[in-house]
C-alpha atoms as a PDB file:
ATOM      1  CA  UNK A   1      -4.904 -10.112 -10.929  1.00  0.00           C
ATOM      2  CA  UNK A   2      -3.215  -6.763  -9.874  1.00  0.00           C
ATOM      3  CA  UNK A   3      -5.917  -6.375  -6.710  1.00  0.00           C
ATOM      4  CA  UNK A   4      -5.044  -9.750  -5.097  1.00  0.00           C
ATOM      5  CA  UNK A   5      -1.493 -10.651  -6.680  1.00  0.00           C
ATOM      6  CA  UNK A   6      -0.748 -12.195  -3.330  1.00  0.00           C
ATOM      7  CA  UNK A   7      -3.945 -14.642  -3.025  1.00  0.00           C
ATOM      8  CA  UNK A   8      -3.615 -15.261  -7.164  1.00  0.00           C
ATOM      9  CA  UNK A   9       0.035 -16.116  -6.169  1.00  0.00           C
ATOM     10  CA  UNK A  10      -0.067 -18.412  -3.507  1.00  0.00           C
ATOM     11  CA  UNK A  11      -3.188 -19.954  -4.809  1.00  0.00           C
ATOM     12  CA  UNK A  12      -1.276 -21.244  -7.916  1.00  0.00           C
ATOM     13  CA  UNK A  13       1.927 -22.180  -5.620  1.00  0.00           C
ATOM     14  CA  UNK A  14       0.078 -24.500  -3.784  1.00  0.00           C
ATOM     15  CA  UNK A  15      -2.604 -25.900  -5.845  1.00  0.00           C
ATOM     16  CA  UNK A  16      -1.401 -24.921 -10.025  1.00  0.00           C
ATOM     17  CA  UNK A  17      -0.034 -27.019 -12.456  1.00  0.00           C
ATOM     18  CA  UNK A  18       3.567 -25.728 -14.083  1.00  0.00           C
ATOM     19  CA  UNK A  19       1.575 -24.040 -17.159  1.00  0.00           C
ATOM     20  CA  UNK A  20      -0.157 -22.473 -14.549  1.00  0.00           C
ATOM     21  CA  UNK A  21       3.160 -21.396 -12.669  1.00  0.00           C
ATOM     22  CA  UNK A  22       4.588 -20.224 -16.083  1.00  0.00           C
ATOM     23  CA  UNK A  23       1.395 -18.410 -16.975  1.00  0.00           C
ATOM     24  CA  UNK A  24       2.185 -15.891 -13.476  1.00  0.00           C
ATOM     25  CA  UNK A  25       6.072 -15.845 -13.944  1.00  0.00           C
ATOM     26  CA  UNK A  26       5.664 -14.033 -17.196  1.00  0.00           C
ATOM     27  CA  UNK A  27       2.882 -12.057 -15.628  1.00  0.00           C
ATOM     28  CA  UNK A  28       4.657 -10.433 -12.549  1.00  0.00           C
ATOM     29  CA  UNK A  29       7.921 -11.553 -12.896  1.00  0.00           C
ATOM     30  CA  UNK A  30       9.978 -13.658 -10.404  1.00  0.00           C
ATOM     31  CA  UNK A  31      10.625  -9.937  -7.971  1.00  0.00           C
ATOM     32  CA  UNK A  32       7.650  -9.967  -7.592  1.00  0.00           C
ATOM     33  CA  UNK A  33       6.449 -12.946  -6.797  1.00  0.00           C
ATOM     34  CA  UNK A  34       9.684 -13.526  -4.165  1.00  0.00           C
ATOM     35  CA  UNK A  35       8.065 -10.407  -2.855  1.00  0.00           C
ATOM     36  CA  UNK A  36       4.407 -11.389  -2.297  1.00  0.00           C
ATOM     37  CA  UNK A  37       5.307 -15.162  -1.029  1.00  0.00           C
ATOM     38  CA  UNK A  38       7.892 -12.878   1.744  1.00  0.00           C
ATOM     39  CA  UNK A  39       4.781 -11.501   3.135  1.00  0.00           C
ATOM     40  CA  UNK A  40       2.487 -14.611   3.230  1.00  0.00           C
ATOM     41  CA  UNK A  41       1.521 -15.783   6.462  1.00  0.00           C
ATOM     42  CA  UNK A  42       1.595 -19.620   5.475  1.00  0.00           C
ATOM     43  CA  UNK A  43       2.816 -21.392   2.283  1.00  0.00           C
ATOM     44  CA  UNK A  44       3.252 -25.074   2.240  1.00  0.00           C
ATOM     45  CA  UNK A  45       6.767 -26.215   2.860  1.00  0.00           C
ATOM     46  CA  UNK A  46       6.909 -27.764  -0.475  1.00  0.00           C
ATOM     47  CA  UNK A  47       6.410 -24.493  -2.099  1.00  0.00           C
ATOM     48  CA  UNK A  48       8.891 -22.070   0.338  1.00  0.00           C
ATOM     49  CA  UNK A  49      11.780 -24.831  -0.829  1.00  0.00           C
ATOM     50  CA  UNK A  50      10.901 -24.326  -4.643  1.00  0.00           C
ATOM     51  CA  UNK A  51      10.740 -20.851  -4.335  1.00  0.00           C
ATOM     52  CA  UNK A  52      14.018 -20.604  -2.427  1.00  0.00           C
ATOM     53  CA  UNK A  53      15.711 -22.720  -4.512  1.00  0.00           C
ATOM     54  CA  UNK A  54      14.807 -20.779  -7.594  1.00  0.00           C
ATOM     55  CA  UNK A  55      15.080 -17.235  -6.348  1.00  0.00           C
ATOM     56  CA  UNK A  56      18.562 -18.090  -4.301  1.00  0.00           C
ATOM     57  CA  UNK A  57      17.255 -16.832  -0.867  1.00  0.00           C
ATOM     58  CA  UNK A  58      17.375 -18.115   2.320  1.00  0.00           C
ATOM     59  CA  UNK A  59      13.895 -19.576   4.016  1.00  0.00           C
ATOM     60  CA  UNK A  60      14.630 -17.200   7.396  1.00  0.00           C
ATOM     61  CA  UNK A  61      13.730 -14.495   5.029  1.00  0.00           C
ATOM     62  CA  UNK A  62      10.188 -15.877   4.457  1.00  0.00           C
ATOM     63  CA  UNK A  63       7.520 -14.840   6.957  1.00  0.00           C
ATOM     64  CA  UNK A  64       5.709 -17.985   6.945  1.00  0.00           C
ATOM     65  CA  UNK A  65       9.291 -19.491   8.194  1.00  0.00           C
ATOM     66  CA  UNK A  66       8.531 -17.674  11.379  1.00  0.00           C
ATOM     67  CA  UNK A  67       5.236 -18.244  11.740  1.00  0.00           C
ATOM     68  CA  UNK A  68       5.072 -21.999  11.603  1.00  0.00           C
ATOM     69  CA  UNK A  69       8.916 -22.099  13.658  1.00  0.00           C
ATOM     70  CA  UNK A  70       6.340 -19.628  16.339  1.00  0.00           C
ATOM     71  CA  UNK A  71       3.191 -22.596  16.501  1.00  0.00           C
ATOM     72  CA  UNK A  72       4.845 -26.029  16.110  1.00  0.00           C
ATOM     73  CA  UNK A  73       2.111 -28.956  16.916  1.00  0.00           C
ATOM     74  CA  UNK A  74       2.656 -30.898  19.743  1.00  0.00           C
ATOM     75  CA  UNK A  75       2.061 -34.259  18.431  1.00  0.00           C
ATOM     76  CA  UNK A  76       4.663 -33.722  15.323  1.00  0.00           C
ATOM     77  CA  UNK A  77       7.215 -32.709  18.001  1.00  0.00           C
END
């Protein structure tokens, strides 16, 4: 779980249940997992809001922000 934190992590963001959520906050610890999801290329936008809401940062701080802001679709425009 150390080697891949970041695919373990955003795996369980998008797809886990809450035990499943609980099970990694205890493991890394919420730094750490504000860290990883920073860094992630894509995370559903359902996921960046919970994490923002419950770490108390901003989505522009997010790299996945960027990235979908960077390649909207044309037909959802």
């Amino acid at each position: 779980m150390d080697d891949n934190a970041r695919y373990v992590i955003q795996r369980v963001m998008e797809h886990g249940q809450m035990n499943d959520w609980r099970l990694i906050y205890h493991y890394y610890g919420l730094d750490r997992i504000v860290a990883e999801c920073k860094q992630m290329r894509t995370l559903d936008p359902v996921c960046l809001s919970f994490i923002t809401t419950i770490s108390h940062t901003k989505e522009e701080d997010y790299r996945c922000y960027h990235f979908r802001q960077s390649c909207p679709t044309p037909w959802n425009s």
